[in-house]
C-alpha atoms as a PDB file:
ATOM      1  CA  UNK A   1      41.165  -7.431  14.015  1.00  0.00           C
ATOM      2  CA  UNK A   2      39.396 -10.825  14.639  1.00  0.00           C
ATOM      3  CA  UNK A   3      39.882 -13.742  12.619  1.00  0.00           C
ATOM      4  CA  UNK A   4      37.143 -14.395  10.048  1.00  0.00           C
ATOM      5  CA  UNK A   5      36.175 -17.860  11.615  1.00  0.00           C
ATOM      6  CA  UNK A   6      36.152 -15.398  15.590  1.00  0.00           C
ATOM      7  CA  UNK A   7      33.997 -13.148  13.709  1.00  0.00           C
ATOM      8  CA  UNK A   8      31.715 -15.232  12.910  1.00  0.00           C
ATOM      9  CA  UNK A   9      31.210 -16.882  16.145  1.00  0.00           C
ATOM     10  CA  UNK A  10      31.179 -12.557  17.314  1.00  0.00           C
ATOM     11  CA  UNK A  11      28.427 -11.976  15.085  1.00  0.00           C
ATOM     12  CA  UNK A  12      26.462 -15.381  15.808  1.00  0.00           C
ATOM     13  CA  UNK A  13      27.428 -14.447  19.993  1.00  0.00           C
ATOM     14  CA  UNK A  14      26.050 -10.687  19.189  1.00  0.00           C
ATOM     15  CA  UNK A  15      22.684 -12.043  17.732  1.00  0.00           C
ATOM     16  CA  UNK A  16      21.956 -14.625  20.220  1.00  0.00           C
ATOM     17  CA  UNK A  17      22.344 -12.030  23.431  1.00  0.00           C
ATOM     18  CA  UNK A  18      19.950  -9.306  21.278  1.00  0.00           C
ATOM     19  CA  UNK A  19      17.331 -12.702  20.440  1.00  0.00           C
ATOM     20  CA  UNK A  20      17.481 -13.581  24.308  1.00  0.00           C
ATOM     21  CA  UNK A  21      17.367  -9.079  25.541  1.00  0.00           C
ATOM     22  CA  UNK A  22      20.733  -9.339  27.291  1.00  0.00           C
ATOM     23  CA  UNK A  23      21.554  -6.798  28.976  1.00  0.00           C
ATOM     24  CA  UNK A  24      23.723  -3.601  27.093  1.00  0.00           C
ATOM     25  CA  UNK A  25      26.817  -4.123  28.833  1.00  0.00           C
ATOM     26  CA  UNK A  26      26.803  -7.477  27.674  1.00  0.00           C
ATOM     27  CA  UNK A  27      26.096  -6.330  24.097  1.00  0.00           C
ATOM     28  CA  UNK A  28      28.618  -3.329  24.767  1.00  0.00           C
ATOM     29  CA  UNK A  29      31.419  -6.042  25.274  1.00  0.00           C
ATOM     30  CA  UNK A  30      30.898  -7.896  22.564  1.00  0.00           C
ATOM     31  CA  UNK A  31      31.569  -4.773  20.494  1.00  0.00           C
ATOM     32  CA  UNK A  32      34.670  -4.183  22.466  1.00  0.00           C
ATOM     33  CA  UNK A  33      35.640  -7.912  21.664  1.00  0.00           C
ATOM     34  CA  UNK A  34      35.206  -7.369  17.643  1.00  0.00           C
ATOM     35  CA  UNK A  35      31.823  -8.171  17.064  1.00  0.00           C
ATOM     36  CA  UNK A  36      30.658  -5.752  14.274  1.00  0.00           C
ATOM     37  CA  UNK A  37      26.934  -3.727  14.010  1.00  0.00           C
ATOM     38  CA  UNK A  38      27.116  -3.700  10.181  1.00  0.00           C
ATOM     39  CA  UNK A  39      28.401  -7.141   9.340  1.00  0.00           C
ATOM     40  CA  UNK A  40      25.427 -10.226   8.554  1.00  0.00           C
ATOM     41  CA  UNK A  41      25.166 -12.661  10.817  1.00  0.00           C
ATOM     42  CA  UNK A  42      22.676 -15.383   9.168  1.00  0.00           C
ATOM     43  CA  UNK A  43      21.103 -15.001   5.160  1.00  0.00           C
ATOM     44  CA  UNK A  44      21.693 -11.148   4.986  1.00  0.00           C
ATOM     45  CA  UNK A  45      20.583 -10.396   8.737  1.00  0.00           C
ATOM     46  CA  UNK A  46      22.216  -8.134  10.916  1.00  0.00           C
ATOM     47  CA  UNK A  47      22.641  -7.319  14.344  1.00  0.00           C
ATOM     48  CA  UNK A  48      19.736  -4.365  13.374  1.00  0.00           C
ATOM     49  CA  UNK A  49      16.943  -6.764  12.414  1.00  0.00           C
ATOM     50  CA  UNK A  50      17.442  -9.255  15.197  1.00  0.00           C
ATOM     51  CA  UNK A  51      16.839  -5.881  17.543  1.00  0.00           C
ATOM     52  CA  UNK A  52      13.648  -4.980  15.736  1.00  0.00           C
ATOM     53  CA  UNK A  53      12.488  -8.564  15.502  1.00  0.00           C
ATOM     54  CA  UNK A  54      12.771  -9.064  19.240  1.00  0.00           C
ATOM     55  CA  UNK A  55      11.058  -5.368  20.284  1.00  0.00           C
ATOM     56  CA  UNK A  56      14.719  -4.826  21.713  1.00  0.00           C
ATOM     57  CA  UNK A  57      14.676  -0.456  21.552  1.00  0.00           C
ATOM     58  CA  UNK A  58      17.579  -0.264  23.774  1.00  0.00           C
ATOM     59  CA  UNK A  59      19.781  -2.235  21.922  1.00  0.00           C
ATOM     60  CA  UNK A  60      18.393  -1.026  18.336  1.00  0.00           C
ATOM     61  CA  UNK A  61      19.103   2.197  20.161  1.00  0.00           C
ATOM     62  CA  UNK A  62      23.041   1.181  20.984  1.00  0.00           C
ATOM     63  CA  UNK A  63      23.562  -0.198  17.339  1.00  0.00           C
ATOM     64  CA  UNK A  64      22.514   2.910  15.358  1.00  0.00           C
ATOM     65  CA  UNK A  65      24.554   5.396  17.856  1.00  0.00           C
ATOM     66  CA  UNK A  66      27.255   3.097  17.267  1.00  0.00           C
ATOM     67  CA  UNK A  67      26.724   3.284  13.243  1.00  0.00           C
ATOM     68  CA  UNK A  68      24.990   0.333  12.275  1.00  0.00           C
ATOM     69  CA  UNK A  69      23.242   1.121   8.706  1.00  0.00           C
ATOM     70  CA  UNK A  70      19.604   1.609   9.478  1.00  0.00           C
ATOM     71  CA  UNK A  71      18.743   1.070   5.880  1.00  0.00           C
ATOM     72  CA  UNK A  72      20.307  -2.590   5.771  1.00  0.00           C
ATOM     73  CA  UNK A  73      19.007  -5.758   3.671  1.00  0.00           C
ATOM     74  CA  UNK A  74      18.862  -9.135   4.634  1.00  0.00           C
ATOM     75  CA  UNK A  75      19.140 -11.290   1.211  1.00  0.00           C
ATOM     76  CA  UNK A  76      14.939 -10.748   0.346  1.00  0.00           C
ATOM     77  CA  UNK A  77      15.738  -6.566   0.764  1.00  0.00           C
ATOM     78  CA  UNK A  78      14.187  -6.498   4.304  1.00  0.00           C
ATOM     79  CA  UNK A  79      15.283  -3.800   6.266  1.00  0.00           C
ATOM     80  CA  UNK A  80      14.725  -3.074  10.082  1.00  0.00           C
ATOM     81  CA  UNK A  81      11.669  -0.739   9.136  1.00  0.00           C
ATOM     82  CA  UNK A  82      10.058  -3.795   7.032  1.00  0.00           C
ATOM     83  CA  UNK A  83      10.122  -5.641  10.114  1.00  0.00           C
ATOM     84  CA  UNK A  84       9.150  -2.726  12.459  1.00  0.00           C
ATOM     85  CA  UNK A  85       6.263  -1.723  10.243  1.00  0.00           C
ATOM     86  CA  UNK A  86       5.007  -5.577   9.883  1.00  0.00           C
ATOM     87  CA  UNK A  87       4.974  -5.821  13.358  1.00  0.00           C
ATOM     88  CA  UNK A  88       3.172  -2.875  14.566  1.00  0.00           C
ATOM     89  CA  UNK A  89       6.050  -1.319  16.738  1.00  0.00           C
ATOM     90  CA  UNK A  90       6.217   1.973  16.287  1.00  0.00           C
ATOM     91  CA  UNK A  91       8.230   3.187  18.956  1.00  0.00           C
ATOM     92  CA  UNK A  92      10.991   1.275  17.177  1.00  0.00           C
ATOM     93  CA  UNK A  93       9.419   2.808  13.573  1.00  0.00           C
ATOM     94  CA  UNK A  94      10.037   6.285  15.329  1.00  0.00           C
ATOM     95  CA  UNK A  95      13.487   5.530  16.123  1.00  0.00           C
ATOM     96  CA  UNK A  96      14.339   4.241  12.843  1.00  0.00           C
ATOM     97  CA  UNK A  97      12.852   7.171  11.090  1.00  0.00           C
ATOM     98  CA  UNK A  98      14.556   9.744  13.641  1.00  0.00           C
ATOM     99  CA  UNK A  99      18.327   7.731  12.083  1.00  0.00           C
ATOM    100  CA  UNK A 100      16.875   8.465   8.091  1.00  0.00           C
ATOM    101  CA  UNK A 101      15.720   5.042   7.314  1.00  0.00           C
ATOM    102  CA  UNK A 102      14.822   4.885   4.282  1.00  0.00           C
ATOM    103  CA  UNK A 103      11.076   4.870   3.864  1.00  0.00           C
ATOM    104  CA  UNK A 104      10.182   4.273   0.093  1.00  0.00           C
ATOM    105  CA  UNK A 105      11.773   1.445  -2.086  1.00  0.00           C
ATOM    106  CA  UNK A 106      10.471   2.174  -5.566  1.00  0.00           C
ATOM    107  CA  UNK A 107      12.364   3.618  -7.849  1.00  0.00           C
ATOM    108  CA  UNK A 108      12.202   6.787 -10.272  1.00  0.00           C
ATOM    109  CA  UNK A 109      13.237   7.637 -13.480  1.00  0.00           C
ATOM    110  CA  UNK A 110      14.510  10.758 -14.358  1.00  0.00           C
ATOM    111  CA  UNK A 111      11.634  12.438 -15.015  1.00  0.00           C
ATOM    112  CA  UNK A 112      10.491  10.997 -11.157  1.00  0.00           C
ATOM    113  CA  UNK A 113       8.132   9.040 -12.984  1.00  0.00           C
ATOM    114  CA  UNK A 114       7.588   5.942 -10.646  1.00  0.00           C
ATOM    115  CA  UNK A 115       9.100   2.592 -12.729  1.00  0.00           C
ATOM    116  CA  UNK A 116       6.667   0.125 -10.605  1.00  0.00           C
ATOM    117  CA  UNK A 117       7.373  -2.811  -9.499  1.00  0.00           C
ATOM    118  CA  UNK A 118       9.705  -4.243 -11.341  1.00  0.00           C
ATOM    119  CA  UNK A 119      12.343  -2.188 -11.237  1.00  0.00           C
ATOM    120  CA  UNK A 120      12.433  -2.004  -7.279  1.00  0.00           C
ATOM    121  CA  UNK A 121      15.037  -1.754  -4.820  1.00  0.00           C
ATOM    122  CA  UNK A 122      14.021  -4.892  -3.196  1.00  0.00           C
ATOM    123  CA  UNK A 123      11.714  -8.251  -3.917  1.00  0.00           C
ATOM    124  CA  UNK A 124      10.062  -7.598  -0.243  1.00  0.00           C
ATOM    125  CA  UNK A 125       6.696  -5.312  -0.393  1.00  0.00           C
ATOM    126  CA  UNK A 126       6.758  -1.428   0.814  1.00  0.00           C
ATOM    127  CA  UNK A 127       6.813  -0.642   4.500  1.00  0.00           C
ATOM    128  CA  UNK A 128       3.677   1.395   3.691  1.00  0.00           C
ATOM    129  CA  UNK A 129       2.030  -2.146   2.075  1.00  0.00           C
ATOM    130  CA  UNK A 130       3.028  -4.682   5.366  1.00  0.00           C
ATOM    131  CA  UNK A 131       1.898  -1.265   7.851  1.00  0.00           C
ATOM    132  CA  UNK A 132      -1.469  -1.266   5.967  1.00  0.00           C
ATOM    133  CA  UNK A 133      -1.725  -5.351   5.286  1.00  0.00           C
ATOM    134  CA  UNK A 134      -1.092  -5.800   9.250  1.00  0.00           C
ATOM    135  CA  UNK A 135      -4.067  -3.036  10.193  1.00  0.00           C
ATOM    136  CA  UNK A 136      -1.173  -0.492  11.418  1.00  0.00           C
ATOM    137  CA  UNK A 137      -2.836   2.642  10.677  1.00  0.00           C
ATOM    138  CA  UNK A 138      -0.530   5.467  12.538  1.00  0.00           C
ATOM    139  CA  UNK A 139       2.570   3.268  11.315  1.00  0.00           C
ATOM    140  CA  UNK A 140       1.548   3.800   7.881  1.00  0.00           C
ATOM    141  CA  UNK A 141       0.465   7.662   8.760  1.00  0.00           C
ATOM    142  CA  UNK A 142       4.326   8.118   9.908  1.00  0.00           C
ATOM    143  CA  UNK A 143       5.405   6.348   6.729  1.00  0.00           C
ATOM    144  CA  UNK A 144       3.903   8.665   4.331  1.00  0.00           C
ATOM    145  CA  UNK A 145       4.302  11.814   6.430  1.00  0.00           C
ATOM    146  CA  UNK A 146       8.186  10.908   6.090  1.00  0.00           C
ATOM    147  CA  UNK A 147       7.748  10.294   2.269  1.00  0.00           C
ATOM    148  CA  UNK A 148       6.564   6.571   1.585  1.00  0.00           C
ATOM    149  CA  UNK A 149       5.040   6.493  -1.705  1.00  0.00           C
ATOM    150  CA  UNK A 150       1.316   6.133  -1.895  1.00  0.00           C
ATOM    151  CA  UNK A 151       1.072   5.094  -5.794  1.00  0.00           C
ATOM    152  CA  UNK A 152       3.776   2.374  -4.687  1.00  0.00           C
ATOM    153  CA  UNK A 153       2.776  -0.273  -7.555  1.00  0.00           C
ATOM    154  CA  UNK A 154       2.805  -4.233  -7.113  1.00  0.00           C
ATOM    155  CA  UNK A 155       1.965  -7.058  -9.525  1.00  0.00           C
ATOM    156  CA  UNK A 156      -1.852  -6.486  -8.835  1.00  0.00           C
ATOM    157  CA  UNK A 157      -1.893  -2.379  -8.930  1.00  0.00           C
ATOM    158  CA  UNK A 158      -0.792   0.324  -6.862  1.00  0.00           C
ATOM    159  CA  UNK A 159      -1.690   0.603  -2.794  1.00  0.00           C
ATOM    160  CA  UNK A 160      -4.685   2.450  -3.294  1.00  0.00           C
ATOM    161  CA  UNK A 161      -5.608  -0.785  -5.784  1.00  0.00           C
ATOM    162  CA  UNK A 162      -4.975  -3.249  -2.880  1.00  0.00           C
ATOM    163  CA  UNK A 163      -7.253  -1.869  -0.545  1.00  0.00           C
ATOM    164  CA  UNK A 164     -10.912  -3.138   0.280  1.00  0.00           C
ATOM    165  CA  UNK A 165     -13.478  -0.555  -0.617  1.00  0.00           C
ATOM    166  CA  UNK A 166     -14.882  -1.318   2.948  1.00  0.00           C
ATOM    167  CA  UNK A 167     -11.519  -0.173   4.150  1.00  0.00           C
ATOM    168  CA  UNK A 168     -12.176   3.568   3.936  1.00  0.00           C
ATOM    169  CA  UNK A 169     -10.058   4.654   6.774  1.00  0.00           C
ATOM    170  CA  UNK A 170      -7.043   3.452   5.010  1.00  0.00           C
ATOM    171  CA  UNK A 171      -8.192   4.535   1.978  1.00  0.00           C
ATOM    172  CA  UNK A 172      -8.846   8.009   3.225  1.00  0.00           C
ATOM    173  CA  UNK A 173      -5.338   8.345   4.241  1.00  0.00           C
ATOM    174  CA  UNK A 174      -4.070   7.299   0.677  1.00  0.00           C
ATOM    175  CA  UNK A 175      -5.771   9.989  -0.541  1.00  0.00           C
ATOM    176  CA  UNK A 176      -5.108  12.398   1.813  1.00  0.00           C
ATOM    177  CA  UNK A 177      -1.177  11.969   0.697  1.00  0.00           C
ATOM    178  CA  UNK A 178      -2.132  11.802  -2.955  1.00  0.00           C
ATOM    179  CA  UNK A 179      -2.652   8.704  -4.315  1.00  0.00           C
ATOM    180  CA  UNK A 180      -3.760   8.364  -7.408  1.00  0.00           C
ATOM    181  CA  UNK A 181      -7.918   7.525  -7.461  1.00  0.00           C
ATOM    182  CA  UNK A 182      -7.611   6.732 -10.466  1.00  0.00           C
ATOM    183  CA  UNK A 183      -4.826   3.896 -10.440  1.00  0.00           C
ATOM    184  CA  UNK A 184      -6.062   1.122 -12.585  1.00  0.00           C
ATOM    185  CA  UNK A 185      -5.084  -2.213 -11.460  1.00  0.00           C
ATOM    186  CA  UNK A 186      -3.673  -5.463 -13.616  1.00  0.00           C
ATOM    187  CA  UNK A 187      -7.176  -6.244 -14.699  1.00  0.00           C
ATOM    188  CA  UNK A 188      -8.104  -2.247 -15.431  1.00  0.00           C
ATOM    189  CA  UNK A 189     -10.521  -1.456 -12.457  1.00  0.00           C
ATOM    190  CA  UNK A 190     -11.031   1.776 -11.006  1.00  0.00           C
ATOM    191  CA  UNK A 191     -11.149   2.014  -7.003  1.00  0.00           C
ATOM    192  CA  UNK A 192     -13.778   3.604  -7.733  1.00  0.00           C
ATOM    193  CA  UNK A 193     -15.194   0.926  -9.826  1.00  0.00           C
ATOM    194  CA  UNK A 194     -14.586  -1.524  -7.332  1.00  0.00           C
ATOM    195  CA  UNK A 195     -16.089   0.500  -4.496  1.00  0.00           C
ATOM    196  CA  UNK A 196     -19.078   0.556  -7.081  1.00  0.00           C
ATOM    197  CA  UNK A 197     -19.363  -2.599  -7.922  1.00  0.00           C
ATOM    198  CA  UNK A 198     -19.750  -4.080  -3.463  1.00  0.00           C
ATOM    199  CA  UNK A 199     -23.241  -3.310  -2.546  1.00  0.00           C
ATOM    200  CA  UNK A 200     -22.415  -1.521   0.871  1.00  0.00           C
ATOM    201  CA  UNK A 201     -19.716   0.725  -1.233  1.00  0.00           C
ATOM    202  CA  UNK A 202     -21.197   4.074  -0.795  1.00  0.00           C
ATOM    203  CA  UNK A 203     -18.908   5.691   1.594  1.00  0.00           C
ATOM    204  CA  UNK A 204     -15.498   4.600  -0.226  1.00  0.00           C
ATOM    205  CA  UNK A 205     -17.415   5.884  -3.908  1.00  0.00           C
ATOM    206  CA  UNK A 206     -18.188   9.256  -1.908  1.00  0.00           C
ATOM    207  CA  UNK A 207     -14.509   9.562  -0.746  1.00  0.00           C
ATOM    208  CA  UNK A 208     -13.438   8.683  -3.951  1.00  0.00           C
ATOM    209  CA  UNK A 209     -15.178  10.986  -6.020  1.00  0.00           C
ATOM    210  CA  UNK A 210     -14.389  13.901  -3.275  1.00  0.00           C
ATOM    211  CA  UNK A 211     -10.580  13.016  -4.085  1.00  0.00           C
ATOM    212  CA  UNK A 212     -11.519  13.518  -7.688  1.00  0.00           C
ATOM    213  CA  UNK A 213     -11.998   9.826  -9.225  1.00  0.00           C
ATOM    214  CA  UNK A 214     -13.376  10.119 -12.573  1.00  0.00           C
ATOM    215  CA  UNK A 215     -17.426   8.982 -12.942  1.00  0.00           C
ATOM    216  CA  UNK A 216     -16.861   7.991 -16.417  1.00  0.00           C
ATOM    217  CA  UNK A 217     -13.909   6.176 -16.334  1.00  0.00           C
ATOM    218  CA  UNK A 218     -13.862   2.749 -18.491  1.00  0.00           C
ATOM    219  CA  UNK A 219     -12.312  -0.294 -18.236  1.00  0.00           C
ATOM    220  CA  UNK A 220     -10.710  -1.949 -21.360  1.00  0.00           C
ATOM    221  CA  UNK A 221     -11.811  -4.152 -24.388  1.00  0.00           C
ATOM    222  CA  UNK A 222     -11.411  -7.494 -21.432  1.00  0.00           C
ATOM    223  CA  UNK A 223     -14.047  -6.092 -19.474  1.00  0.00           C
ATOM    224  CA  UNK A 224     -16.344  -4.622 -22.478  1.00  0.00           C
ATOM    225  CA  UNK A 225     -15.246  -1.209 -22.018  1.00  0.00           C
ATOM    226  CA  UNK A 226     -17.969  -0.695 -18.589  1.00  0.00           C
ATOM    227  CA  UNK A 227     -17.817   2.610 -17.155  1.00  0.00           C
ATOM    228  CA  UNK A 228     -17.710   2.833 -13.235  1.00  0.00           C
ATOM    229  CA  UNK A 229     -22.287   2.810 -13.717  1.00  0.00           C
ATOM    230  CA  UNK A 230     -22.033  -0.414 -15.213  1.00  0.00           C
ATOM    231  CA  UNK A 231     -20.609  -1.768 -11.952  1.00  0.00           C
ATOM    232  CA  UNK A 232     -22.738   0.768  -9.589  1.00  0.00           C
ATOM    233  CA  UNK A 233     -25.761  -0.674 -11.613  1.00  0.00           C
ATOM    234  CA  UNK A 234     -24.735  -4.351 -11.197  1.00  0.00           C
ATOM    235  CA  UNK A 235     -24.338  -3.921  -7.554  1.00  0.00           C
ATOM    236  CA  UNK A 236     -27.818  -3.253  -7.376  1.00  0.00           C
ATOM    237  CA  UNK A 237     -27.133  -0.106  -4.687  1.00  0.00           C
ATOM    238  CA  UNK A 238     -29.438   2.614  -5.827  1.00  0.00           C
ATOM    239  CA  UNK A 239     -27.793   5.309  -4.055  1.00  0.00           C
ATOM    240  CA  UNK A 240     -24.462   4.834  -5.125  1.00  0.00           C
ATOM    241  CA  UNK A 241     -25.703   5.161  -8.956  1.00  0.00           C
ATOM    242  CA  UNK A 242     -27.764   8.133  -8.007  1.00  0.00           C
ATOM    243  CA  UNK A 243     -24.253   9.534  -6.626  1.00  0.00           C
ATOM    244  CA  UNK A 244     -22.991   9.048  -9.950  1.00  0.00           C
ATOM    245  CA  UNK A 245     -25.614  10.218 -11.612  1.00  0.00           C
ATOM    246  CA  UNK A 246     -25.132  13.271  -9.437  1.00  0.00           C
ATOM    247  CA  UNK A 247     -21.514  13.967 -10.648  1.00  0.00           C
ATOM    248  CA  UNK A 248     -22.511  13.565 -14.320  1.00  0.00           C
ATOM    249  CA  UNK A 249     -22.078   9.700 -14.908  1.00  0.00           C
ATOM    250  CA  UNK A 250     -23.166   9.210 -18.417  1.00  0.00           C
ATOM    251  CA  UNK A 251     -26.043   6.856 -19.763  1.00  0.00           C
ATOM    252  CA  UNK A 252     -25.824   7.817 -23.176  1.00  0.00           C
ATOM    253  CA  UNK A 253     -23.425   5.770 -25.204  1.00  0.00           C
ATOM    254  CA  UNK A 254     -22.053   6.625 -28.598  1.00  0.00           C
ATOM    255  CA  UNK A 255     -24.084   4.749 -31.911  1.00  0.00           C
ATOM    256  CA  UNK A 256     -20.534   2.632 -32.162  1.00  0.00           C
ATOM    257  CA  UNK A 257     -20.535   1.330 -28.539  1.00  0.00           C
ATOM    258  CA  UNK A 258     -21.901  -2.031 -29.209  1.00  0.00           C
ATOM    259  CA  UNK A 259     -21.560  -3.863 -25.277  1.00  0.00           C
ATOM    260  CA  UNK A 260     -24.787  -3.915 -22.860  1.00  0.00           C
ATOM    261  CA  UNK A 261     -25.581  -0.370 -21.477  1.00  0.00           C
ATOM    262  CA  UNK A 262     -25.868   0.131 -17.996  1.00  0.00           C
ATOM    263  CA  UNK A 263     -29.298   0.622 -18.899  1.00  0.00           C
ATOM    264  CA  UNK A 264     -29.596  -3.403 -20.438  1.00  0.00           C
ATOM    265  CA  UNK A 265     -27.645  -4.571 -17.019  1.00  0.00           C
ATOM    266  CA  UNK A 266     -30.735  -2.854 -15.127  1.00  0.00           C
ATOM    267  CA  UNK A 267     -33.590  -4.218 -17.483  1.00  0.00           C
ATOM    268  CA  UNK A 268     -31.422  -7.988 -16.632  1.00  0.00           C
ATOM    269  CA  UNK A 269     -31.072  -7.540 -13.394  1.00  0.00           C
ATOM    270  CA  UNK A 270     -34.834  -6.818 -12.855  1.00  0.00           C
ATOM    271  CA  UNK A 271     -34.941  -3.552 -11.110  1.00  0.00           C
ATOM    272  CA  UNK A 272     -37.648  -1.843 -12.108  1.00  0.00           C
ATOM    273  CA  UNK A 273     -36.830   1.301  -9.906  1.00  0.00           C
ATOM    274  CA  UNK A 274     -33.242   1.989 -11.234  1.00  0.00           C
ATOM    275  CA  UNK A 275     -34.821   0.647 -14.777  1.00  0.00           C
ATOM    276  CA  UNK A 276     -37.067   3.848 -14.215  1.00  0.00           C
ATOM    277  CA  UNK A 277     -34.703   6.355 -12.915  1.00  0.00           C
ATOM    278  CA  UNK A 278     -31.623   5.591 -16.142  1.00  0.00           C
ATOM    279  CA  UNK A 279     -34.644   6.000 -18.443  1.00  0.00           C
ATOM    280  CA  UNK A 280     -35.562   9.133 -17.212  1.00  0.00           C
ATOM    281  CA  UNK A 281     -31.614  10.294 -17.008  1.00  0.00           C
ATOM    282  CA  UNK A 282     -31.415   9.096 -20.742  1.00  0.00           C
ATOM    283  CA  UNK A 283     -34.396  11.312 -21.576  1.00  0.00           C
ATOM    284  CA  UNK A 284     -32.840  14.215 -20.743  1.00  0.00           C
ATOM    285  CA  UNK A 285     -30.007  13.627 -22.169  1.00  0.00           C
ATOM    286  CA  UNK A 286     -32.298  13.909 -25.830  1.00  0.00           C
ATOM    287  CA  UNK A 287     -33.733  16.905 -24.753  1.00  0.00           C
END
C-alpha cells in the first residue's frame, strides 16, 4: 500500500491524465501503481468529477466498473451527476444513472413528507434545478423519469416556483411528473398567480389550471389577501381573466374582506371593457 505523501502525488497524477483525456492504459496503470477511484484528490473532488467535468465517458466508464462511488461529494455536495446535468452531457447523465446515481437530494421524513431545503443532503441545488437553469430539457426529463423530485424546495419556493411563466415547456414537464401547481413560494404566489399576473401568460394559466391549480387561491395578509383575478386583472390580459372567470374565479367578496376587489383594480386601471364584463359576472352572482 502506497505511502500517504505517494498517494497523494497518485491521486494528483490520476486527475491530471483524466483533465488532459490520456489515454486508458495510462489511467489503467496508475490504478495498478496505487492510485485510488474513491479517494479526493483536491477540496472533496474525485477522480469521478474530473471525468465528468472534462466530457471524459471512457474513463468515467473505467472508474465506475472499477467501483468508484457514483454518488460522491466534493466538499459543496456536488456529485458527478451535478456536474453532468449542469453541463448538458447526457450521454455521461445516462451512464451515471445506468450505475444508480443518486438522483434526488432532499430529504423525507417519515411520513415522506418532503423537509425542504434546509434539511438537505447537500448545500449545492438539485440536478433537476442546474438541468432546468442550464435549458437541458431531456436531462431533466431523464432526471424525473428516474425519480428526481419535482416539488424539490429552495429558499425562494419549490421548482415549479422557479420557473418563468413564459417557460411552459419546462413547466409542462413539472406537471406532467406531479408537481405541485399549487406550491406557494417565500412571498405566497401561486404559479398560477404569477402566470396571471405577465400579460402574455395565457398559455402557462391554461396549463396550469388543466393540472388543477386552484382559481381562487389567495395570497396572505403581505399581499392583501389577492386571489389569482386580482393579478389576471392587473395584468390587463382580458382573456386570461375570462379563463378564470370560466373555471369559476370569484368576484364576489365576503362583507368582512376589506382590500380593493378585483373589480376596484379594474375601475383604477381604466379598463372600461373588463370594468364591464366583472360587473356583469358580479350581477349574477346576486341573482
Amino acid at each position: 500500500m502506497p505511502s500517504i505523501a505517494c498517494l497523494q502525488t497518485l491521486q494528483r497524477e490520476l486527475a491530471d491524465s483524466i483533465i488532459r483525456c490520456a489515454p486508458l492504459d495510462d489511467i489503467r496503470i496508475l490504478l495498478a501503481c496505487g492510485a485510488k477511484v474513491n479517494e479526493p484528490v483536491s477540496q472533496g473532488l474525485r477522480p469521478i468529477h474530473y471525468a465528468a467535468f472534462q466530457q471524459y465517458f471512457e474513463a468515467l466508464n473505467l472508474l465506475l466498473v472499477r467501483g468508484c462511488d457514483p454518488n460522491a461529494m466534493d466538499e459543496i455536495g456536488y456529485t458527478a451527476l451535478h456536474l453532468c446535468s449542469e453541463r448538458g452531457y447526457i450521454d455521461l447523465v445516462i451512464l451515471l444513472l445506468e450505475h444508480k446515481a443518486r438522483v434526488s437530494f432532499t430529504e423525507f421524513d417519515g411520513d415522506e413528507k418532503t423537509l425542504g431545503n434546509p434539511p438537505r443532503s447537500t448545500i449545492a441545488d438539485e440536478p433537476l434545478r442546474l438541468a432546468i437553469v442550464n435549458n437541458h430539457y431531456e436531462i431533466a426529463e431523464l432526471l424525473l423519469h428516474h425519480g428526481a423530485n419535482p416539488n424539490a424546495r429552495y429558499f425562494l419556493g419549490a421548482e415549479i416556483n422557479l420557473i418563468s411563466p413564459l417557460n411552459t415547456r419546462f413547466l409542462e414537464l413539472l406537471l406532467k411528473y406531479g408537481a405541485d401547481p399549487n406550491s406557494k413560494d417565500r412571498t405566497g404566489i401561486t404559479p398560477l398567480m404569477k402566470a396571471c399576473r405577465h400579460p402574455k401568460g395565457l398559455q402557462a394559466a391554461q396549463m396550469l389550471i388543466k393540472y388543477g391549480a386552484n382559481v381562487n387561491e389567495m395570497t396572505p395578509e403581505r399581499h392583501d389577501h389577492r386571489t389569482v383575478l386580482h393579478y389576471a386583472v392587473l395584468s390587463g390580459n382580458m382573456d386570461i381573466v375570462k379563463l378564470l372567470l370560466k373555471h369559476g374565479a370569484t368576484v364576489k367578496f365576503s362583507t368582512d374582506y376589506l382590500k380593493p376587489s378585483p373589480l376596484d383594480f379594474s375601475i383604477l386601471k381604466g379598463n372600461p371593457e373588463m370594468v364591464k364584463l366583472l360587473i356583469k359576472m358580479y350581477l349574477l352572482y346576486e341573482i
